[in-house]
Protein backbone atom coordinates (compact mmCIF):
# COMPACT_ATOMS: atom_id res chain seq x y z
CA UNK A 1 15.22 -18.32 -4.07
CA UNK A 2 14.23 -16.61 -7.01
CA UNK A 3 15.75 -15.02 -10.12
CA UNK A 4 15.63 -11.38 -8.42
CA UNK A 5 16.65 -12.11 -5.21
CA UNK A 6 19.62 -13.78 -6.31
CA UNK A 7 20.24 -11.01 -8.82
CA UNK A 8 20.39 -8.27 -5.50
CA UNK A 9 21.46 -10.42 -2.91
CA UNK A 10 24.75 -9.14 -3.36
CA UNK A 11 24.10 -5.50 -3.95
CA UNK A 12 21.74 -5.82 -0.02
CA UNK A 13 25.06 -7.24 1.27
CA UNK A 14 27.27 -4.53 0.09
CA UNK A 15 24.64 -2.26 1.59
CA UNK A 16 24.81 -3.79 4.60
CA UNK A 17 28.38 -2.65 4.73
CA UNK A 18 27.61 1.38 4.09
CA UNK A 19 28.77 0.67 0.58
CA UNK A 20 27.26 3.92 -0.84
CA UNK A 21 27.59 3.05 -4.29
CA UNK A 22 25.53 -0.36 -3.59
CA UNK A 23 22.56 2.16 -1.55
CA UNK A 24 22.76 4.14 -4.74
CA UNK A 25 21.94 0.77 -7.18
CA UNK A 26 19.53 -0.60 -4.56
CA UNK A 27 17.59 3.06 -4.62
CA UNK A 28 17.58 2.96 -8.08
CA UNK A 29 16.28 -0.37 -8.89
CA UNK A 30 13.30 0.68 -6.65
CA UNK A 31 12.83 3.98 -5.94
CA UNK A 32 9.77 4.05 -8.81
CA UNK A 33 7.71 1.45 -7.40
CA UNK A 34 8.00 2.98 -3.65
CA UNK A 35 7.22 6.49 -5.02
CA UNK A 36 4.35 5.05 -6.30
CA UNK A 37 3.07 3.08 -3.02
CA UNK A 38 3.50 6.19 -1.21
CA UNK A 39 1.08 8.08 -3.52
CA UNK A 40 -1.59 5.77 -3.71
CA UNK A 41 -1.84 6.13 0.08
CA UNK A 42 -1.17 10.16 0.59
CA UNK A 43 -2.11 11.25 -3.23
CA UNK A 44 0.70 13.97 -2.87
CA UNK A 45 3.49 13.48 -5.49
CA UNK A 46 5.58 15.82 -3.32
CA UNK A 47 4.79 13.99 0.63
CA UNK A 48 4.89 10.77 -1.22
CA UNK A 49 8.59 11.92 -2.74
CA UNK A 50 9.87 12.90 1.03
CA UNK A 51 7.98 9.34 2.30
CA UNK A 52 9.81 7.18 -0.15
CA UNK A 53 13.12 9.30 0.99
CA UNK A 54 12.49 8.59 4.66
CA UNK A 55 11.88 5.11 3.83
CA UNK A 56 15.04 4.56 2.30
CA UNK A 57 16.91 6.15 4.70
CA UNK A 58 15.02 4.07 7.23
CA UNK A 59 15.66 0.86 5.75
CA UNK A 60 19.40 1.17 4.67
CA UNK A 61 19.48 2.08 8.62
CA UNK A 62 17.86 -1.01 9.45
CA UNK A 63 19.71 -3.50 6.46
CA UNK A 64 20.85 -5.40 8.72
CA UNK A 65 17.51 -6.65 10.21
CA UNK A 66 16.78 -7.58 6.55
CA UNK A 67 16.89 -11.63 6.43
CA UNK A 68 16.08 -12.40 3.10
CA UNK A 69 12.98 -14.37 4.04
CA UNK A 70 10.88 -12.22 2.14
CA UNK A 71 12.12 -10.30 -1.21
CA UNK A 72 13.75 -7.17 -0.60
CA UNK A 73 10.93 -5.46 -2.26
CA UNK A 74 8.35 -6.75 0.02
CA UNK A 75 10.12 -5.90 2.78
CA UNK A 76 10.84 -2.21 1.89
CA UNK A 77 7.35 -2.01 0.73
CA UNK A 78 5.90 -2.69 4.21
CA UNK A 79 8.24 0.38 5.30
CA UNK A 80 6.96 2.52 2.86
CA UNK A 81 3.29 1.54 4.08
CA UNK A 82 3.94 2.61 7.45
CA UNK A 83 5.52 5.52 6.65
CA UNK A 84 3.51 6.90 4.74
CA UNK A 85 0.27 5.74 7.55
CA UNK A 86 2.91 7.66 10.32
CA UNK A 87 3.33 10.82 7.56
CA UNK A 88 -0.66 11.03 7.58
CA UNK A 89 -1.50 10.19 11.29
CA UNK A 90 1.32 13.31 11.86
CA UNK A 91 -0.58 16.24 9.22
CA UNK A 92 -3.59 15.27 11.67
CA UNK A 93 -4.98 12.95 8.83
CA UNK A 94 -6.84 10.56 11.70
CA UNK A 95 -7.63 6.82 10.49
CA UNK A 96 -11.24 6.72 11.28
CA UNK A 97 -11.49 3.50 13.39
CA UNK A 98 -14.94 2.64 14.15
CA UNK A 99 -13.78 -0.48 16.74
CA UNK A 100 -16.80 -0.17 18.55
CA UNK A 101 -18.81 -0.48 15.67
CA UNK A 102 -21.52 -3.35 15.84
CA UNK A 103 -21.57 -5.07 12.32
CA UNK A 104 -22.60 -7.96 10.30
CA UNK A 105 -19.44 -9.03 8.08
CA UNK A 106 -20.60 -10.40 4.63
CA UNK A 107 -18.63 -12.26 2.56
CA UNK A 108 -19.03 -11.32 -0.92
CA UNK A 109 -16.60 -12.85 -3.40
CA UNK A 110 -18.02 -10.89 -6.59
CA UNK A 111 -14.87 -8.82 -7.15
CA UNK A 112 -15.90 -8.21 -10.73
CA UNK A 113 -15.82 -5.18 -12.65
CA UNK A 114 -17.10 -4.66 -16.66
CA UNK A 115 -14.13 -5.68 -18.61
CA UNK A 116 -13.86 -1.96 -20.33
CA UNK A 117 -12.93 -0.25 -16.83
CA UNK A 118 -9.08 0.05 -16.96
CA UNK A 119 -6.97 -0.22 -13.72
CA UNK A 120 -6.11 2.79 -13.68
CA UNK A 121 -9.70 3.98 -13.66
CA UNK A 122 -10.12 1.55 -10.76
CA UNK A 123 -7.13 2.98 -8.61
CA UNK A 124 -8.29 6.36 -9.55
CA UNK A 125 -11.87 5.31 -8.04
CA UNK A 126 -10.45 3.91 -4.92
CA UNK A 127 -7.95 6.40 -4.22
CA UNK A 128 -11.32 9.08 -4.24
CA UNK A 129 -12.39 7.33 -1.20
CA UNK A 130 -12.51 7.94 1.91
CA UNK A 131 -9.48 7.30 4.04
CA UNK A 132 -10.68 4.24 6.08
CA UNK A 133 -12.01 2.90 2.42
CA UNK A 134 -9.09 3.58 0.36
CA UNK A 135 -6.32 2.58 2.78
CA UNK A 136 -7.93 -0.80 3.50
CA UNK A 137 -8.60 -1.29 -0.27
CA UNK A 138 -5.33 -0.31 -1.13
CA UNK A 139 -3.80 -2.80 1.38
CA UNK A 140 -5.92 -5.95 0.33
CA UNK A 141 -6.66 -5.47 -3.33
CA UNK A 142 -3.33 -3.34 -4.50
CA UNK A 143 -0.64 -4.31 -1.90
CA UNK A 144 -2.05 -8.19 -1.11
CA UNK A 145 -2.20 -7.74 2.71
CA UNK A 146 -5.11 -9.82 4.43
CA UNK A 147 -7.45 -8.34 7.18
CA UNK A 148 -4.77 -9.76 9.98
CA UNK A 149 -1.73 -7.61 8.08
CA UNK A 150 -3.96 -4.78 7.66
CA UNK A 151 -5.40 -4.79 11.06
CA UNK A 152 -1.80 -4.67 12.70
CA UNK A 153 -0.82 -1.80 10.04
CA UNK A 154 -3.50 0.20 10.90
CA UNK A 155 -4.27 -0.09 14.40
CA UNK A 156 -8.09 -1.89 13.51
CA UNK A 157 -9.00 -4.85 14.52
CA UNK A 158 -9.47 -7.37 11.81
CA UNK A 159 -13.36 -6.99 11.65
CA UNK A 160 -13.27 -3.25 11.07
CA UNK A 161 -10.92 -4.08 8.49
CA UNK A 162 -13.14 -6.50 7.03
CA UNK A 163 -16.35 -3.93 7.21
CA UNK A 164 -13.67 -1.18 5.15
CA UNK A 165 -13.27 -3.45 2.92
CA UNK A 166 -17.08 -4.31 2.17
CA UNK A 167 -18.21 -0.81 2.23
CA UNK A 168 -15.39 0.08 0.28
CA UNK A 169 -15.96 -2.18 -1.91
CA UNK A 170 -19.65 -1.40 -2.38
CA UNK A 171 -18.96 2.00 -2.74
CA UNK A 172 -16.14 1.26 -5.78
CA UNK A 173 -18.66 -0.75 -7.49
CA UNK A 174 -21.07 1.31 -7.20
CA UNK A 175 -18.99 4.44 -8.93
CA UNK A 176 -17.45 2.14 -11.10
CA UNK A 177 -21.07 1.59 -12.13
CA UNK A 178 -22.14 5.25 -12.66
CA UNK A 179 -18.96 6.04 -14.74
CA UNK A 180 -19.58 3.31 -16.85
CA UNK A 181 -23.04 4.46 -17.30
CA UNK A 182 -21.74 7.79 -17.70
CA UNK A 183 -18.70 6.99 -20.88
CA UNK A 184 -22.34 5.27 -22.60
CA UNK A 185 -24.06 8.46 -23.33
C-alpha cells in the first residue's frame, strides 16, 4: 500500500461512518483534481463544478463499496468520468458511435510531438476535437484507460475506440503541426 493510501485510509473509514467532518477533508484533498477531469470532458467550468458535486455526493453514498484495491483517487475518478459522459448524453450531447463502421486499425506508436509544444497546448488541442476524438483521447492519453476501459465507459466497442483514437490522433498531430508552423512566422 502506498504512502497516500495509508495517509487517507483512515479519513475513507470515518467517511464510511457519515463522519461529516472526514467527507469535508476527503472533498478537500480532491475536489481540484475532479473539477478538473470533469472539464476536460464537458469544457464548462460551471457543468463540470455541478459534475464534480454529483460525484461526490455519489461516491460518499456508495463509500462503502469502496475496497481499497485501487487508490481512492482512481476510484472517484472513474465516477467523475461517468458522470460527466451521463451529464453530456442528458443535454442531448450524443457520443457518435460509428459500431458499424468497417475499418482497418493501424497501429502507430509515434506519439511524438516537437519538444516546444507545452501540455497545455496539447490538452487545449484535444479538447477542440470532436466529441468521439476528444473523449477517447482524453481517456487513453490523459486518464490511462485502454481501449477495453474505454469501450465499457462509452458504450463502443473496443475497435471504434481504437479507430477514435487513430483519427484523433492524426488529427492532434496534424494541428499540433500547423500551430507550430504558425508560432514560426
Amino acid at each position: 500500500m502506498n504512502a497516500t493510501k495509508q495517509l487517507h485510509q483512515p479519513i475513507i473509514e470515518q467517511c464510511k461512518n457519515n463522519n461529516a467532518k472526514a467527507q469535508m477533508q476527503l472533498y478537500n484533498l480532491y475536489c481540484q483534481a475532479m473539477l478538473n477531469v470533469a472539464y476536460r470532458y464537458v469544457n464548462d467550468r460551471f457543468l463540470a463544478e455541478d459534475i464534480m458535486q454529483d460525484a461526490f455526493i455519489k461516491a460518499f453514498k456508495n463509500i462503502n463499496s469502496y475496497k481499497n484495491e485501487v487508490a481512492f483517487g482512481a476510484w472517484l475518478k472513474r465516477i467523475v468520468i461517468n458522470q460527466s459522459i451521463d451529464e453530456l448524453k442528458k443535454k442531448k450531447v450524443i457520443l457518435t458511435t460509428i459500431n458499424e463502421e468497417v475499418s482497418i486499425v493501424e497501429t502507430d506508436d509515434d506519439w511524438q510531438v516537437n519538444s516546444t509544444i507545452s501540455v497545455d497546448k496539447i490538452v487545449e488541442v484535444i479538447n477542440n476535437l470532436k466529441d468521439k476524438y476528444r473523449w477517447v483521447l482524453s481517456l487513453y492519453l490523459l486518464e490511462g484507460y485502454d481501449h477495453k476501459e474505454i469501450s465499457e465507459i462509452l458504450k463502443i466497442t473496443e475497435n471504434t475506440s481504437r479507430t477514435h483514437l487513430l483519427r484523433g490522433k492524426k488529427l492532434l498531430k496534424q494541428q499540433l503541426k500547423d500551430t507550430n508552423y504558425e508560432g514560426r512566422y
